[in-house]
C-alpha atoms as a PDB file:
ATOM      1  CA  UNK A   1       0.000   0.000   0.000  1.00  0.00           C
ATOM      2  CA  UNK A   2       1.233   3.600  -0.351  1.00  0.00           C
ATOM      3  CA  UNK A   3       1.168   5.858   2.175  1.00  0.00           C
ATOM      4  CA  UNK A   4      -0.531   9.291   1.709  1.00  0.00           C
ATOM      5  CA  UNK A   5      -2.911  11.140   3.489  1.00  0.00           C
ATOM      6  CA  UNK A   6      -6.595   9.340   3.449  1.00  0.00           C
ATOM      7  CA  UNK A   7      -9.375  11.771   3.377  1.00  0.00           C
ATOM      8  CA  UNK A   8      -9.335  14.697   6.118  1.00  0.00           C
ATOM      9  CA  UNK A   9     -11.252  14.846   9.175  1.00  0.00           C
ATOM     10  CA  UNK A  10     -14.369  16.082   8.620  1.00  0.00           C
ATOM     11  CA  UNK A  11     -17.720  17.539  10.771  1.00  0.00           C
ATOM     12  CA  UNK A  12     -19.996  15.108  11.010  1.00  0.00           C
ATOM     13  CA  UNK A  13     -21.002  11.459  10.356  1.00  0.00           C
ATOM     14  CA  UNK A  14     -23.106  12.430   7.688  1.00  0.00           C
ATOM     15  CA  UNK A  15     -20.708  14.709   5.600  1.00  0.00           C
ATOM     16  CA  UNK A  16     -17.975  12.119   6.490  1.00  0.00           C
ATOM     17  CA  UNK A  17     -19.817   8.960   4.654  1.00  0.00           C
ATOM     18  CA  UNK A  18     -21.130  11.119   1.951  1.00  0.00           C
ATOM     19  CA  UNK A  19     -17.159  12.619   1.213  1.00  0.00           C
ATOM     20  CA  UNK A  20     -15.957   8.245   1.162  1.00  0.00           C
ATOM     21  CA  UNK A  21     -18.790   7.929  -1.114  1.00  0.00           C
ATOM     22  CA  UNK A  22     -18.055  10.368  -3.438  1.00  0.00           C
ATOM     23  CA  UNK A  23     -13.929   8.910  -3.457  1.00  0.00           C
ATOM     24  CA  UNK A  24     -14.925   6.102  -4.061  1.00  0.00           C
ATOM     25  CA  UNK A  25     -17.703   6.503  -6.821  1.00  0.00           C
ATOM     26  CA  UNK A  26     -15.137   8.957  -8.276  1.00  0.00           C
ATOM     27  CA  UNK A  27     -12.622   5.839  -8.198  1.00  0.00           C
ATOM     28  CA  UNK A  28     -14.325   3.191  -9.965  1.00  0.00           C
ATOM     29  CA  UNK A  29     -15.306   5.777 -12.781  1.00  0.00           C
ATOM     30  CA  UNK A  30     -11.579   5.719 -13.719  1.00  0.00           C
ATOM     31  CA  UNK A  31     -11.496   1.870 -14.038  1.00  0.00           C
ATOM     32  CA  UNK A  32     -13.547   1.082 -17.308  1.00  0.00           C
ATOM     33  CA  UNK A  33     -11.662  -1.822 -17.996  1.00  0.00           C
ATOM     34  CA  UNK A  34     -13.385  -3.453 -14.942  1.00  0.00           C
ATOM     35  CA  UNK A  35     -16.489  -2.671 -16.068  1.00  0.00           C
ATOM     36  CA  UNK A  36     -17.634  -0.756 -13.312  1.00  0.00           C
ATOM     37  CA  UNK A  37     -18.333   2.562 -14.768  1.00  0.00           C
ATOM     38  CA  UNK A  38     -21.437   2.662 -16.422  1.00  0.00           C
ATOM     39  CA  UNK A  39     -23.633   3.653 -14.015  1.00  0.00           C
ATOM     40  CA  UNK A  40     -21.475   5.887 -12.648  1.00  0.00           C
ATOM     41  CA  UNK A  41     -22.931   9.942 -12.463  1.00  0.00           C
ATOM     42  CA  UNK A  42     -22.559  13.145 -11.225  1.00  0.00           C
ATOM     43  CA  UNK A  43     -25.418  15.917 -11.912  1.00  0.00           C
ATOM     44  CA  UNK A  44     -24.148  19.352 -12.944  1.00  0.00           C
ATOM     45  CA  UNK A  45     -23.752  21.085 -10.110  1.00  0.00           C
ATOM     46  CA  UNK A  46     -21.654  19.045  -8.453  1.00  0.00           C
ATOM     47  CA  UNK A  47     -23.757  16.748  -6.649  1.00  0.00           C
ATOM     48  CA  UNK A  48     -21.884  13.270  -5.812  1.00  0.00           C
ATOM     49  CA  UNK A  49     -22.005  10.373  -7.999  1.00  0.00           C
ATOM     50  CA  UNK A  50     -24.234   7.527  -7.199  1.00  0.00           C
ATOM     51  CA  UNK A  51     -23.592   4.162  -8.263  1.00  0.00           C
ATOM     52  CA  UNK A  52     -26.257   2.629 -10.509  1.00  0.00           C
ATOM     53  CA  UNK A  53     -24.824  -0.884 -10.955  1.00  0.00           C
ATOM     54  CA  UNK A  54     -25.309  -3.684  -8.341  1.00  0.00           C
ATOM     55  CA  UNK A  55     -21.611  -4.896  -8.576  1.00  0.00           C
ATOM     56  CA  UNK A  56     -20.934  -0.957  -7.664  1.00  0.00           C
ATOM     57  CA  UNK A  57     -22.815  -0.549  -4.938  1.00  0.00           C
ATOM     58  CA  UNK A  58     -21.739  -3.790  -3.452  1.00  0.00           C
ATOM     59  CA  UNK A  59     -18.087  -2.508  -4.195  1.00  0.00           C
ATOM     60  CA  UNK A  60     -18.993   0.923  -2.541  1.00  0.00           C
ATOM     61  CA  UNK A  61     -20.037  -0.582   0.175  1.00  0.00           C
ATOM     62  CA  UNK A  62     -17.351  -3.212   0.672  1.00  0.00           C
ATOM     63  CA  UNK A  63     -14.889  -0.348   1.539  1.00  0.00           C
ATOM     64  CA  UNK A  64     -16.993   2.109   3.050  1.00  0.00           C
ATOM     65  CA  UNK A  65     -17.444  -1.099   6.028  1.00  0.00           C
ATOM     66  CA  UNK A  66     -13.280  -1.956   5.483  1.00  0.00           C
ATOM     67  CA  UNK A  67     -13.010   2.132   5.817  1.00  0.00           C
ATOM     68  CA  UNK A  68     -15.433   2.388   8.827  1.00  0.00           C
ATOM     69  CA  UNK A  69     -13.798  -0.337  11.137  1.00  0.00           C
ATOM     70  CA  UNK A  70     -10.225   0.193   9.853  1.00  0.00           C
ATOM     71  CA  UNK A  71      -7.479   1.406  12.718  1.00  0.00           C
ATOM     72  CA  UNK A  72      -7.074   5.041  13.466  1.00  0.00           C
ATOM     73  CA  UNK A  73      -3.329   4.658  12.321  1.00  0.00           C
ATOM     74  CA  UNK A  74      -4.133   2.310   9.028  1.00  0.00           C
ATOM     75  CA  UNK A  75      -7.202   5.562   8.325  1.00  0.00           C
ATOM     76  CA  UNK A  76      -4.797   8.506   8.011  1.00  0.00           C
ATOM     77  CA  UNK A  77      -2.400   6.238   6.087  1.00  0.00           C
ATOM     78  CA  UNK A  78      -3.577   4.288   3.298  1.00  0.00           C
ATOM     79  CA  UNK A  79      -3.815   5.313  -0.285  1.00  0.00           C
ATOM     80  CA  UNK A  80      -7.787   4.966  -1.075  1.00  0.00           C
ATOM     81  CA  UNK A  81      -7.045   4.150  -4.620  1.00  0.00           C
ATOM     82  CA  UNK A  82      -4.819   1.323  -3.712  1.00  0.00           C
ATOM     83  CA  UNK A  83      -7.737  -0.270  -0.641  1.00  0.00           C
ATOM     84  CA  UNK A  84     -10.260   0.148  -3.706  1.00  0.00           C
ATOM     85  CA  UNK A  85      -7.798  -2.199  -5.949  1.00  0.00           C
ATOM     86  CA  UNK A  86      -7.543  -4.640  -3.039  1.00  0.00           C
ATOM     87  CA  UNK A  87     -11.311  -4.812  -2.546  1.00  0.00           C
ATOM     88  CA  UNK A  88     -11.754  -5.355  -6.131  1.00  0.00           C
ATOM     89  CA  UNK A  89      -8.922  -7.731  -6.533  1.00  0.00           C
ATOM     90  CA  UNK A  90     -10.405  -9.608  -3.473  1.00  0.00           C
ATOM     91  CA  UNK A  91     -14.085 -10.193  -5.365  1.00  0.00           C
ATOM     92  CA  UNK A  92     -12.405 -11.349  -8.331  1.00  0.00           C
ATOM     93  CA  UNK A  93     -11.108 -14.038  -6.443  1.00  0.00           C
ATOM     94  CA  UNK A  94     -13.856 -14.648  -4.661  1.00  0.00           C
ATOM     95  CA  UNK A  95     -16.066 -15.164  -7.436  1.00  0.00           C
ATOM     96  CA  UNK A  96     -13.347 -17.758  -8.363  1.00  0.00           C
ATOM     97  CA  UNK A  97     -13.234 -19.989  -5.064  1.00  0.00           C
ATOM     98  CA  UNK A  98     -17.196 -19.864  -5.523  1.00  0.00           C
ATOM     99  CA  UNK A  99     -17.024 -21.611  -8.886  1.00  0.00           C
ATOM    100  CA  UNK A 100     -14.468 -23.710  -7.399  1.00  0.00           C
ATOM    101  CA  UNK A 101     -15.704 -24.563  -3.776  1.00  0.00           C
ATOM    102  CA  UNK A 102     -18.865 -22.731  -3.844  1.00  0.00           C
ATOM    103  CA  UNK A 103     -20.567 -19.708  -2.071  1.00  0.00           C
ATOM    104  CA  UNK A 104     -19.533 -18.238   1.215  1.00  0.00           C
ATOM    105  CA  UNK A 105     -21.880 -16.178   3.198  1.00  0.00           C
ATOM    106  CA  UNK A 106     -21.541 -12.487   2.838  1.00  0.00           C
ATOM    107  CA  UNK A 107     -20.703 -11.887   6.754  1.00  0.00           C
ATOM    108  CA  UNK A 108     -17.731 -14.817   6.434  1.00  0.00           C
ATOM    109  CA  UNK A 109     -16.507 -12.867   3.496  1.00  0.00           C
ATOM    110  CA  UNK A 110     -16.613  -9.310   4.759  1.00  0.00           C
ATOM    111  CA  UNK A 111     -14.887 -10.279   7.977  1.00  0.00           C
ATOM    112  CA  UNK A 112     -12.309 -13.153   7.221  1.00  0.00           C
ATOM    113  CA  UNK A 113     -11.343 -12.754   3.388  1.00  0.00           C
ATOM    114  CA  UNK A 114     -12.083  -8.987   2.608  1.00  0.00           C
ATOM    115  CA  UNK A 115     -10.440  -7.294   5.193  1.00  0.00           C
ATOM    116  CA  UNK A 116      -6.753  -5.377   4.078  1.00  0.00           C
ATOM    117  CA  UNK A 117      -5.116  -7.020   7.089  1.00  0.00           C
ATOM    118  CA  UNK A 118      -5.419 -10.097  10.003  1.00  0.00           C
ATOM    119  CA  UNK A 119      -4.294  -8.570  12.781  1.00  0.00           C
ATOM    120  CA  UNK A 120      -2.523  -6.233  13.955  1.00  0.00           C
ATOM    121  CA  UNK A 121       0.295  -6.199  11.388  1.00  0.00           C
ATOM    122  CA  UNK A 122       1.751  -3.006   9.128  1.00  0.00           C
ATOM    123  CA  UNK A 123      -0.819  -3.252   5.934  1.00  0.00           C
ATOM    124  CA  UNK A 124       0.968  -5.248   2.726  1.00  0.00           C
ATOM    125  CA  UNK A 125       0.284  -5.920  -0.732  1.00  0.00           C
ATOM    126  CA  UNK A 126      -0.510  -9.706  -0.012  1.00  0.00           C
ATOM    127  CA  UNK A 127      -3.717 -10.646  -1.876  1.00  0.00           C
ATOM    128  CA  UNK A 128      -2.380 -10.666  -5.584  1.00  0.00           C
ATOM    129  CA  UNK A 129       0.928 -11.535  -4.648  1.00  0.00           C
ATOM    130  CA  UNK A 130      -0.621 -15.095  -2.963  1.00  0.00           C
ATOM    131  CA  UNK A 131      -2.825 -15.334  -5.540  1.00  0.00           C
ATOM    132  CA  UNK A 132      -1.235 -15.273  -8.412  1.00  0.00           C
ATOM    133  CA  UNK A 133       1.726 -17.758  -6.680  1.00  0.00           C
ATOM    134  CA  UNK A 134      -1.032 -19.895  -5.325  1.00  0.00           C
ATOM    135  CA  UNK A 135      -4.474 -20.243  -6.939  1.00  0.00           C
ATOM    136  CA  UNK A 136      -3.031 -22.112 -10.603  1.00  0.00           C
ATOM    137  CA  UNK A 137      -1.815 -25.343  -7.620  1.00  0.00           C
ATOM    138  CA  UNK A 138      -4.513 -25.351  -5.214  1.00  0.00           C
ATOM    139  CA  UNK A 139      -8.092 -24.659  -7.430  1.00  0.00           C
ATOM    140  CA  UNK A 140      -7.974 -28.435  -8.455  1.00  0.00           C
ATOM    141  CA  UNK A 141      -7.916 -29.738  -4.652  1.00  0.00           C
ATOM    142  CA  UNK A 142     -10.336 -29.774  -2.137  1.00  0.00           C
ATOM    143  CA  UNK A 143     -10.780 -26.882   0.418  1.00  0.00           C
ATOM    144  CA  UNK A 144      -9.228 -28.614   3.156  1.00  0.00           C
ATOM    145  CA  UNK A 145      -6.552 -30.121   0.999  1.00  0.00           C
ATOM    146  CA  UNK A 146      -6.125 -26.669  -0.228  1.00  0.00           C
ATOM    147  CA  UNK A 147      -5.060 -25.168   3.273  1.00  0.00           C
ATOM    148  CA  UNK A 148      -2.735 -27.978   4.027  1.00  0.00           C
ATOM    149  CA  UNK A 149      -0.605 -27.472   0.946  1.00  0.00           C
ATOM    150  CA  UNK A 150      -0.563 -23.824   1.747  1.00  0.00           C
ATOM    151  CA  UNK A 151       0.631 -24.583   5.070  1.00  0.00           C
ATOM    152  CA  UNK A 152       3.391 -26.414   3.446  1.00  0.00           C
ATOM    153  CA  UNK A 153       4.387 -23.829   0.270  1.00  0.00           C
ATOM    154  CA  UNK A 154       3.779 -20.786   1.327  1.00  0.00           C
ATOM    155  CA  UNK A 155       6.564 -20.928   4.135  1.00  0.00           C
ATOM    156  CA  UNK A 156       8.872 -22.333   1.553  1.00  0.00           C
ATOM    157  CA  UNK A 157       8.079 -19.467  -0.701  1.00  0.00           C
ATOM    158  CA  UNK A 158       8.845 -16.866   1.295  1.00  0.00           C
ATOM    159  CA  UNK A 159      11.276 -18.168   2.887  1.00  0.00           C
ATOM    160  CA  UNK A 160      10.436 -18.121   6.209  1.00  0.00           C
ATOM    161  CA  UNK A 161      10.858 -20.378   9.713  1.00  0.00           C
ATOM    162  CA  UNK A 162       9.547 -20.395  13.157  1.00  0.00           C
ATOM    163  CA  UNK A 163      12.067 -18.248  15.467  1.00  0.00           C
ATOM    164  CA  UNK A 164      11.250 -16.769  18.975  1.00  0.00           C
ATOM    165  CA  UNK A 165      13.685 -14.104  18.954  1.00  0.00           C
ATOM    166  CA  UNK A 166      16.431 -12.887  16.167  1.00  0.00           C
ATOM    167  CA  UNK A 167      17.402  -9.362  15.345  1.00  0.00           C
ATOM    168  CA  UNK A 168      14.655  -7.162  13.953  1.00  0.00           C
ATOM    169  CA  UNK A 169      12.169  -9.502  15.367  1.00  0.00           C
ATOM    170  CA  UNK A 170       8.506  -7.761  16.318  1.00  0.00           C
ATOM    171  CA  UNK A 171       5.839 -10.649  16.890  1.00  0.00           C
ATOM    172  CA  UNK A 172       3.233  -9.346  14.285  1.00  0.00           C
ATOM    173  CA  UNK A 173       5.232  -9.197  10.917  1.00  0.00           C
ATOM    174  CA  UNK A 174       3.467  -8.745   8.249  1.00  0.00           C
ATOM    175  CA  UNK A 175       4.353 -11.422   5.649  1.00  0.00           C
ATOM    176  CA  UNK A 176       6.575  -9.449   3.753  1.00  0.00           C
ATOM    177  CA  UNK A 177       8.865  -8.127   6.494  1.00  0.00           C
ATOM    178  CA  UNK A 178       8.990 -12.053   7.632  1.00  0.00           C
ATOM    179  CA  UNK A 179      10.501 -12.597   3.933  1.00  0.00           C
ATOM    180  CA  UNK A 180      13.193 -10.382   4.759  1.00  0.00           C
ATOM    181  CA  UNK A 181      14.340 -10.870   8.329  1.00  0.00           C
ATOM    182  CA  UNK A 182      13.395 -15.239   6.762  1.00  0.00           C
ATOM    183  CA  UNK A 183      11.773 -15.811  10.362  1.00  0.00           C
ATOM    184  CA  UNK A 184       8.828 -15.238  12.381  1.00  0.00           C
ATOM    185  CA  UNK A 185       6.968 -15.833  15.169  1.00  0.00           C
ATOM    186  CA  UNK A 186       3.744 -17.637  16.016  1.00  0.00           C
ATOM    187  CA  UNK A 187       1.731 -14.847  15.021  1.00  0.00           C
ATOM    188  CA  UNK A 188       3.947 -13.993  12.118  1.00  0.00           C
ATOM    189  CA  UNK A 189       3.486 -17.226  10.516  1.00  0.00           C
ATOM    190  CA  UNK A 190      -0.438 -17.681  11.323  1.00  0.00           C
ATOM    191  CA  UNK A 191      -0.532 -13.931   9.402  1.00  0.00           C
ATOM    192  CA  UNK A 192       1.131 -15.179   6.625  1.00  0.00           C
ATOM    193  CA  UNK A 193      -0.808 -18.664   6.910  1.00  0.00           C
ATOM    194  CA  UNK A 194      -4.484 -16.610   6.842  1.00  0.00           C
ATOM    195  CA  UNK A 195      -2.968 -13.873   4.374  1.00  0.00           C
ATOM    196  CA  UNK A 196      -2.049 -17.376   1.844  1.00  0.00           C
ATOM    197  CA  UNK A 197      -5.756 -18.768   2.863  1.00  0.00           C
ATOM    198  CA  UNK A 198      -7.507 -15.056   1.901  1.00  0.00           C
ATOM    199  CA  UNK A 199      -5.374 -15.133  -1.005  1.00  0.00           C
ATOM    200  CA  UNK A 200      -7.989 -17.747  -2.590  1.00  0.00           C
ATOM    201  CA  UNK A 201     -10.928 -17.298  -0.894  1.00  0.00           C
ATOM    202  CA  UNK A 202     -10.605 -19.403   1.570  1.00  0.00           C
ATOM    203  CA  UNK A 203     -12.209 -18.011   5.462  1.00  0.00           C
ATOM    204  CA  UNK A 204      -9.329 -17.869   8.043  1.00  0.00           C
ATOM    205  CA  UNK A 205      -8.541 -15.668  11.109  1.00  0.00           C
ATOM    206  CA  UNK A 206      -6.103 -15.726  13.709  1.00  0.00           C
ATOM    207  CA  UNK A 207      -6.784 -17.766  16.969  1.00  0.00           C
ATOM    208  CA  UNK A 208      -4.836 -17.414  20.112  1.00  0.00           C
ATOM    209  CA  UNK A 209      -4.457 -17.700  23.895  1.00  0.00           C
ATOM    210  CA  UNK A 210      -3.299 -15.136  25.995  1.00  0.00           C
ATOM    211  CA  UNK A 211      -1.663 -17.788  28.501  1.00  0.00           C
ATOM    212  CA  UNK A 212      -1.890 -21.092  28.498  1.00  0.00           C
ATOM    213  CA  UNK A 213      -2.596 -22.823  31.655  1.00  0.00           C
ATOM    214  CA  UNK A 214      -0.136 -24.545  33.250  1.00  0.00           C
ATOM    215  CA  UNK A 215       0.553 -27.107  35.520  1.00  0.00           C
ATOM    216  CA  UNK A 216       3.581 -28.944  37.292  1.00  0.00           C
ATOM    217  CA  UNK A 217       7.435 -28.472  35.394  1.00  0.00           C
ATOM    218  CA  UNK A 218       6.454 -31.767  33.745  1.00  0.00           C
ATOM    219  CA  UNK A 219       3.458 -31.527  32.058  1.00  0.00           C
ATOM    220  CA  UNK A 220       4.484 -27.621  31.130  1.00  0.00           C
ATOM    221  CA  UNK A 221       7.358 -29.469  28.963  1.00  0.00           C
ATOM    222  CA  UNK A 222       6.139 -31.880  27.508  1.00  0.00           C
ATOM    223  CA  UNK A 223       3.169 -29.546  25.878  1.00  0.00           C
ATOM    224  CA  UNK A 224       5.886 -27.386  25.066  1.00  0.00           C
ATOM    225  CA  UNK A 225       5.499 -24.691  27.669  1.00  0.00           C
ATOM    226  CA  UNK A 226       8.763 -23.112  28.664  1.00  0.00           C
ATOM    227  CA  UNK A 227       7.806 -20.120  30.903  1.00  0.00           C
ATOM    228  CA  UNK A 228       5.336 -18.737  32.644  1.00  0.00           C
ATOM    229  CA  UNK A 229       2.133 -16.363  30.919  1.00  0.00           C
ATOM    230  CA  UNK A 230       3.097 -17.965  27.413  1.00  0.00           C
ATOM    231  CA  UNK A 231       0.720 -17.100  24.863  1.00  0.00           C
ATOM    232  CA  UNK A 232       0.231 -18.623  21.641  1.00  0.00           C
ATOM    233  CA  UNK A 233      -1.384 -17.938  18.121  1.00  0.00           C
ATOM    234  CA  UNK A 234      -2.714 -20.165  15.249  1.00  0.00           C
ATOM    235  CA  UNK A 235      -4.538 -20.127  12.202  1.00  0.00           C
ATOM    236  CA  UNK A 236      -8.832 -21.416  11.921  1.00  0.00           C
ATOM    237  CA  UNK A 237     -10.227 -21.774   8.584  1.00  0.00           C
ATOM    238  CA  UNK A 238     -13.760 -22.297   7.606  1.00  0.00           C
ATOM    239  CA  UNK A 239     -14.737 -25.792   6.241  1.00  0.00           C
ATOM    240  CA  UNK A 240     -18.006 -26.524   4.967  1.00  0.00           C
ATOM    241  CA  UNK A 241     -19.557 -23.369   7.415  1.00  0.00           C
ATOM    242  CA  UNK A 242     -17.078 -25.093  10.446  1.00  0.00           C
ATOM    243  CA  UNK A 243     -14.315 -23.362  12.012  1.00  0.00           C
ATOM    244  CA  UNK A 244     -11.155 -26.104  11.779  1.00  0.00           C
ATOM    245  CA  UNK A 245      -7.872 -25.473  13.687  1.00  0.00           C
ATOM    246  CA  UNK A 246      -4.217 -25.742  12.536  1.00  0.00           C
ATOM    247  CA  UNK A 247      -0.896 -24.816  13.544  1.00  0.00           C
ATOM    248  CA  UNK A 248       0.752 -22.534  11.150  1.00  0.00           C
ATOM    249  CA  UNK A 249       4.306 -23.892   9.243  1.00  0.00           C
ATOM    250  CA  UNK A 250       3.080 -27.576  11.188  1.00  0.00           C
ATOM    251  CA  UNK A 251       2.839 -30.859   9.697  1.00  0.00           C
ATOM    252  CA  UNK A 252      -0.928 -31.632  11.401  1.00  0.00           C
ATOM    253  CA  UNK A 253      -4.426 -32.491  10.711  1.00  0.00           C
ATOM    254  CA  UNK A 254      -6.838 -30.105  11.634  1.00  0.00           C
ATOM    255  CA  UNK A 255      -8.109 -29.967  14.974  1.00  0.00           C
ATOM    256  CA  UNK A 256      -5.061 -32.202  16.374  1.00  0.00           C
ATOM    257  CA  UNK A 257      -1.716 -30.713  16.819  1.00  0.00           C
ATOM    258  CA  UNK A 258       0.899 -30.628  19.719  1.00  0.00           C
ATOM    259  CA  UNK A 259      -1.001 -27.886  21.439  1.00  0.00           C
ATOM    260  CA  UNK A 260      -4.626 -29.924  21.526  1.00  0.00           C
ATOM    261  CA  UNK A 261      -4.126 -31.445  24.853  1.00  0.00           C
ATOM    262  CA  UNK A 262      -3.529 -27.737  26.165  1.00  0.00           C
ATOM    263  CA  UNK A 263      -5.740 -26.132  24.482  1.00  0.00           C
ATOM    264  CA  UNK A 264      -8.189 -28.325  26.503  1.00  0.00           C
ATOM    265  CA  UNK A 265      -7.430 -26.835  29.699  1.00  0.00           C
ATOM    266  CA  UNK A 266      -8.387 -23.687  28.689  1.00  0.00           C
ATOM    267  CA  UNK A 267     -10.250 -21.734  31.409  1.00  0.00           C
ATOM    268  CA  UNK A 268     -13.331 -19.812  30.149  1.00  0.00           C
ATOM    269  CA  UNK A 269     -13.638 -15.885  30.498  1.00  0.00           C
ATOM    270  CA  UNK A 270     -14.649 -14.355  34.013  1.00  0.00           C
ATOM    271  CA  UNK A 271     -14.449 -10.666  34.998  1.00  0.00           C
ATOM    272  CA  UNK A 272     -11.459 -11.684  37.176  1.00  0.00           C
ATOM    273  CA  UNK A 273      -9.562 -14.224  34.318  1.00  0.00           C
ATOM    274  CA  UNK A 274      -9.368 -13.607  30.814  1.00  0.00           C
ATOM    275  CA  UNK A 275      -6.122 -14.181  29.461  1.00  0.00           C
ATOM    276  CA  UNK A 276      -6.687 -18.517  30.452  1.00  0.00           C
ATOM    277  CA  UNK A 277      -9.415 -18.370  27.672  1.00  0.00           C
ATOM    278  CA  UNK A 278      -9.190 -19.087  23.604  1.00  0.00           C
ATOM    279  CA  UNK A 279     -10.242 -16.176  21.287  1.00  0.00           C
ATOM    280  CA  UNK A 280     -10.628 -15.352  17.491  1.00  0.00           C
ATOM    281  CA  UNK A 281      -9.890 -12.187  15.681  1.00  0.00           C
ATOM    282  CA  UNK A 282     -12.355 -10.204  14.052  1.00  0.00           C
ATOM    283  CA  UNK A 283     -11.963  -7.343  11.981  1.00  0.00           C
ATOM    284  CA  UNK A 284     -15.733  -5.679  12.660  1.00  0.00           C
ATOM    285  CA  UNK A 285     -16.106  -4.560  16.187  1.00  0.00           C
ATOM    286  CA  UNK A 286     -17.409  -7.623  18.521  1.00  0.00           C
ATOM    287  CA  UNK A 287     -18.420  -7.735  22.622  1.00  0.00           C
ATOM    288  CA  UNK A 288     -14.685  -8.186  23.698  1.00  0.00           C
ATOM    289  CA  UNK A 289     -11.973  -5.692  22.721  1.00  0.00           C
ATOM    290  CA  UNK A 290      -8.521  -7.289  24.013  1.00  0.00           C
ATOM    291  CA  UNK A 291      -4.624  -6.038  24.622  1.00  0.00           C
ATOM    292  CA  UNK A 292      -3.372  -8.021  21.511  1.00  0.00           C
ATOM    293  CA  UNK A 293      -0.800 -10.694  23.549  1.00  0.00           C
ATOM    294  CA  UNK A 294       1.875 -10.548  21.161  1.00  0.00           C
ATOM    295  CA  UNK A 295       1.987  -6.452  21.792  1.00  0.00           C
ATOM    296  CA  UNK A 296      -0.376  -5.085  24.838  1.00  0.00           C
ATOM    297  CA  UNK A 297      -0.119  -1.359  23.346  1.00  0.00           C
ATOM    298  CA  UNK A 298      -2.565  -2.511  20.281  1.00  0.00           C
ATOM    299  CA  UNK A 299      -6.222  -3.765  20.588  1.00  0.00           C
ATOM    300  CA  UNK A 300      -7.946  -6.489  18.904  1.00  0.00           C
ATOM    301  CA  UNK A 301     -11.589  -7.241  18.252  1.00  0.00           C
ATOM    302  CA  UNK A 302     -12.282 -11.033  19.292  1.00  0.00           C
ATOM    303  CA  UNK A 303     -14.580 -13.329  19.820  1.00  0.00           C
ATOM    304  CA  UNK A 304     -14.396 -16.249  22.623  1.00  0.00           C
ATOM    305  CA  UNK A 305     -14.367 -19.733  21.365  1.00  0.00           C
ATOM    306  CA  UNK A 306     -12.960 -21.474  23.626  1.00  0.00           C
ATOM    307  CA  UNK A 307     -15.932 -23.678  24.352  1.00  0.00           C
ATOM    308  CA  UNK A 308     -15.163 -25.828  20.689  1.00  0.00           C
ATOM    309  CA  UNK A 309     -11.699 -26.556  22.235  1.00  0.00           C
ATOM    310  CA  UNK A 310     -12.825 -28.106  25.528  1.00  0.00           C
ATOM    311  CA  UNK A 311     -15.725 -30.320  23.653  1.00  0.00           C
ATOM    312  CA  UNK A 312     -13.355 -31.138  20.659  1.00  0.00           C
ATOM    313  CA  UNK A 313     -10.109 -31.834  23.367  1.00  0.00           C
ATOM    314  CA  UNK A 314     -12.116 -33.430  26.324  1.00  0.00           C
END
């Protein structure tokens, strides 16, 4: 993404929507080769234009809702011509997966394909990149078998292991700055694991604990655990309307990797615990707003599902 100013701050609400509009409308009329300017029009004295098409409208609104949930920082950053690009570049290839796989629901594809980013990361150019690496290998397999070879290649692509700490290391890379340092964390390979997933369609999100519970030196071990508070992140994609778990850069079937048995002693959210429980990320605003683990000073929209670990795990 570039980097210039996004629109000014403006009065109101009202004049606020009605000014992204009028970008955006303003936008698609200079793409004709996408065919998305016909009904585009403006009256003569300067009113906005208003998009006459269903595909524009849809596209309108697509990154008005990206634009209206998107991070203070990301807002006053990001080039609106290149956002447009990505939301049209993301319906292309979700039209497609649907001819491959078949329809996704409008509220799985607004908030776990459409969305510019995953987490918390610096925004990238990953969608086409992914896509055009990915999509010719995986369109012929299933869905599931899709994710697993992604899980496989797109590490290899890059690059880019599993390392806790190494110089330049910040927990949320986005996949490109992985490519460069050639390692990342948890949460830097389940963003470039969801990023590969998005790339074709596919529904994924980041998943995470805050802290896993732990018990005596033993058991903390041999699940892996080597300190106390440790948090962990990993990749769910949506099978067949299900939410499946995977470790990202792992070898594993879904639902059963080295952290299963943990993840089953998760501790569901009280006033007085949260950080034992399992969350999702979400990119619209949900119940629970969270200190993202992997870097308190940023906040994450989740949702709680820990209650599919403990009846998958127990």
């Amino acid at each position: 993404f570039e980097v210039p100013k996004c629109f000014p701050r403006m009065a109101s609400d009202t004049i606020q929507r009605r000014a992204r509009l009028g970008v955006y409308i303003s936008l698609l009329a200079t793409l004709p080769s996408l065919g998305l300017s016909r009904g585009l029009r403006g009256s003569a004295d300067g009113e906005l234009g208003v998009p006459r098409d269903e595909n524009e409208l849809g596209v309108v609104s697509e990154v008005e809702e990206i634009e209206v949930n998107m991070d203070a920082n990301d807002r006053d950053s990001i080039d609106r011509n290149a956002l447009l690009q990505d939301v049209l570049q993301s319906d292309e290839y979700r039209r497609k997966s649907a001819a491959v796989w078949g329809e996704i629901s409008d509220d799985l594809y607004r908030d776990h394909v459409l969305p510019y980013k995953v987490g918390t990361e610096s925004p990238s150019d990953w969608r086409k990149s992914f896509h055009d690496r990915f999509w010719t290998e995986v369109q012929g397999m299933t869905k599931a078998d899709a994710v697993k070879y992604l899980n496989q290649e797109v590490f290899k692509h890059l690059g880019v292991t599993y390392k806790k700490e190494y110089p330049g290391h910040k927990p949320d890379q986005n996949p490109f700055e992985s490519q460069k340092l050639h390692f990342a964390s948890c949460t830097g390979l389940s963003i470039i694991l969801v990023c590969a997933c998005r790339s074709v369609g596919i529904p994924a999100r980041l998943a995470f604990t805050p802290a896993w519970v732990t018990g005596t030196e033993h058991e903390d071990g041999k699940n892996g655990l080597s300190e106390e508070d440790q948090n962990h992140t990993w990749v769910e994609v949506n099978l067949d309307n299900e939410w499946r778990y995977i470790g990202a850069s792992e070898n594993s079937e879904f639902d059963k990797t080295w952290f299963t048995e943990q993840a089953s002693k998760a501790i569901r959210c009280t006033p007085e615990d949260s950080k034992h429980s399992i969350y999702a990320v979400s990119y619209k605003p949900t119940d629970k707003r969270l200190a993202a683990p992997w870097d308190p000073a940023k906040q994450i929209n989740v949702v709680e599902v820990v209650d599919r670990y403990l009846s998958k795990n127990t």
